[in-house]
C-alpha atoms as a PDB file:
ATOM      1  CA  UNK A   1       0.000   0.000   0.000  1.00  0.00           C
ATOM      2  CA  UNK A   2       1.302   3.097  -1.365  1.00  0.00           C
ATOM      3  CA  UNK A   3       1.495   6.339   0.935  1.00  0.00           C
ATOM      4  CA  UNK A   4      -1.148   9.055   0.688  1.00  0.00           C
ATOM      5  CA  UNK A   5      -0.594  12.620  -0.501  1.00  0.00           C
ATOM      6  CA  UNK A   6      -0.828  14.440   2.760  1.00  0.00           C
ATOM      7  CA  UNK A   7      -3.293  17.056   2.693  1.00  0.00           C
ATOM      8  CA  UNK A   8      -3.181  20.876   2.411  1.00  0.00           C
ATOM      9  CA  UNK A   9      -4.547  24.440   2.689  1.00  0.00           C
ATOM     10  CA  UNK A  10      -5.933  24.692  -1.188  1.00  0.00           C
ATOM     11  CA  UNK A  11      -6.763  21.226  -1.450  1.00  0.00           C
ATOM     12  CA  UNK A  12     -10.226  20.578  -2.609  1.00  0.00           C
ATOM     13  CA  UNK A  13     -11.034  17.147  -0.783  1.00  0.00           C
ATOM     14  CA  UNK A  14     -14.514  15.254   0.577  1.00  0.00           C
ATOM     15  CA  UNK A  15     -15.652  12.424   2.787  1.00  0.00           C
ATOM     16  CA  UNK A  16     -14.000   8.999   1.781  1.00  0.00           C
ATOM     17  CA  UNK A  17     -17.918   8.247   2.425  1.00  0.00           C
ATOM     18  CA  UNK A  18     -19.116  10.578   0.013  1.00  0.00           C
ATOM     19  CA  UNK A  19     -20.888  13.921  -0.018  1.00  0.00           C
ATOM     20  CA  UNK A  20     -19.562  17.622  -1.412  1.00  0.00           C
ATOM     21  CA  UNK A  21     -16.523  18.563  -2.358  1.00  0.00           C
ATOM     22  CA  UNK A  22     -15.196  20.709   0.472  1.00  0.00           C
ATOM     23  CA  UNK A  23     -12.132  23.262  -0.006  1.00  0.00           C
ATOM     24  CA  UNK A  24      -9.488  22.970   2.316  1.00  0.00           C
ATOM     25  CA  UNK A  25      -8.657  26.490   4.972  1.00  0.00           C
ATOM     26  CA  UNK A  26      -6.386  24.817   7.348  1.00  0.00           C
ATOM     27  CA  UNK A  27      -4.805  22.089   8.742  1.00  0.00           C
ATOM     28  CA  UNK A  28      -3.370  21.523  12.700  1.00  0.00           C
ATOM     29  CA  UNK A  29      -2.691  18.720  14.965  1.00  0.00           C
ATOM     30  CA  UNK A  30      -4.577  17.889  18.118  1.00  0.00           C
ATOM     31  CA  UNK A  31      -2.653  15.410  20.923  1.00  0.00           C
ATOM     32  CA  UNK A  32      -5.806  13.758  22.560  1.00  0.00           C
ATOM     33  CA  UNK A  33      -4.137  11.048  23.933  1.00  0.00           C
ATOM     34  CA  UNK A  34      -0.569  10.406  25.267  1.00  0.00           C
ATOM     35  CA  UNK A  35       0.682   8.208  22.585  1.00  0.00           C
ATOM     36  CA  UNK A  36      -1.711   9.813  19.588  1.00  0.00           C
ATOM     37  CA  UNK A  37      -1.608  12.997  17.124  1.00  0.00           C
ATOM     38  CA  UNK A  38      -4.629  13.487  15.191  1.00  0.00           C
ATOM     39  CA  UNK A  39      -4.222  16.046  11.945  1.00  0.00           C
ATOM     40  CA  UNK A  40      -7.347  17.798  12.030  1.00  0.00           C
ATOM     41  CA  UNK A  41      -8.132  19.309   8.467  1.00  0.00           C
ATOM     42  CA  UNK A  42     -10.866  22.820   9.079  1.00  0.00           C
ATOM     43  CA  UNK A  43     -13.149  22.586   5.531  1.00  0.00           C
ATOM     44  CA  UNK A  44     -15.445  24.795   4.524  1.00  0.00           C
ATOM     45  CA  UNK A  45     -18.376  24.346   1.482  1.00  0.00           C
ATOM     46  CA  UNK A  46     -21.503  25.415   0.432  1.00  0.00           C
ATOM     47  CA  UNK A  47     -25.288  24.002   1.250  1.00  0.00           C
ATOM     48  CA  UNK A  48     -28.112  26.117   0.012  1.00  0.00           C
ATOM     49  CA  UNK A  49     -25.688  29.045  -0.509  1.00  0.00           C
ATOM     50  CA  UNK A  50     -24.796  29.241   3.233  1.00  0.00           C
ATOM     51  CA  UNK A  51     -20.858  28.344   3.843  1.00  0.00           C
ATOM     52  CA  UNK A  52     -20.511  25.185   6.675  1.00  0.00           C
ATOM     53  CA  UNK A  53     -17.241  24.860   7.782  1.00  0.00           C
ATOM     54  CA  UNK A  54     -16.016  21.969  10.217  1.00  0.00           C
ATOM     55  CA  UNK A  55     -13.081  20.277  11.497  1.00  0.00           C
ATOM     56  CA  UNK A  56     -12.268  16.678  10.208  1.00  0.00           C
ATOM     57  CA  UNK A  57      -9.944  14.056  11.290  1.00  0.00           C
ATOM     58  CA  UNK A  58      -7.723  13.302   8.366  1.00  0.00           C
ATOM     59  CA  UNK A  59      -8.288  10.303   7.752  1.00  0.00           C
ATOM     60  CA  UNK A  60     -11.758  10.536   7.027  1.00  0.00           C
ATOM     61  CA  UNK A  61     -10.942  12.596   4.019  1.00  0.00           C
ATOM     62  CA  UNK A  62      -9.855  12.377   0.513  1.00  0.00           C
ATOM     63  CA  UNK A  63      -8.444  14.590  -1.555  1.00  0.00           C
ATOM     64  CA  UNK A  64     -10.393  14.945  -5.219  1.00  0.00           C
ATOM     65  CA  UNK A  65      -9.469  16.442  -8.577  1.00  0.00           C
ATOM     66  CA  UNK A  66      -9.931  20.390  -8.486  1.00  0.00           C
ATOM     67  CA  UNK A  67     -10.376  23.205 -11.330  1.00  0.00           C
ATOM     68  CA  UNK A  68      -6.274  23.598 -10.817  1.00  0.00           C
END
């Protein structure tokens, strides 16, 4: 198994379980545990024409092909 790209500000990414395509507006680790680091990744997208934004575990996310 190959390593992932790790992901960054810019980065348009969504849920490996599906749903919108979210941009990326920051990334920052978390230390919940003694022996764990969790990179969180802050997204934000559009519903309805209101902007969400929320903080995501990495590994929940993918990154997908952009307008680059």
């Amino acid at each position: 198994m190959g390593k992932e790209k790790l992901i960054k500000k810019g980065d348009i990414v969504t849920l490996k379980s599906g749903g919108p395509k979210m941009t990326v507006q920051g990334v920052g680790d978390t230390k919940p545990g003694p022996m764990n680091t969790i990179r969180w990744v802050r997204c934000i997208w559009f519903n309805n024409n209101l902007v969400n934004e929320y903080n995501f575990d990495e590994a929940v996310l993918k990154i997908v092909g952009g307008d680059k």
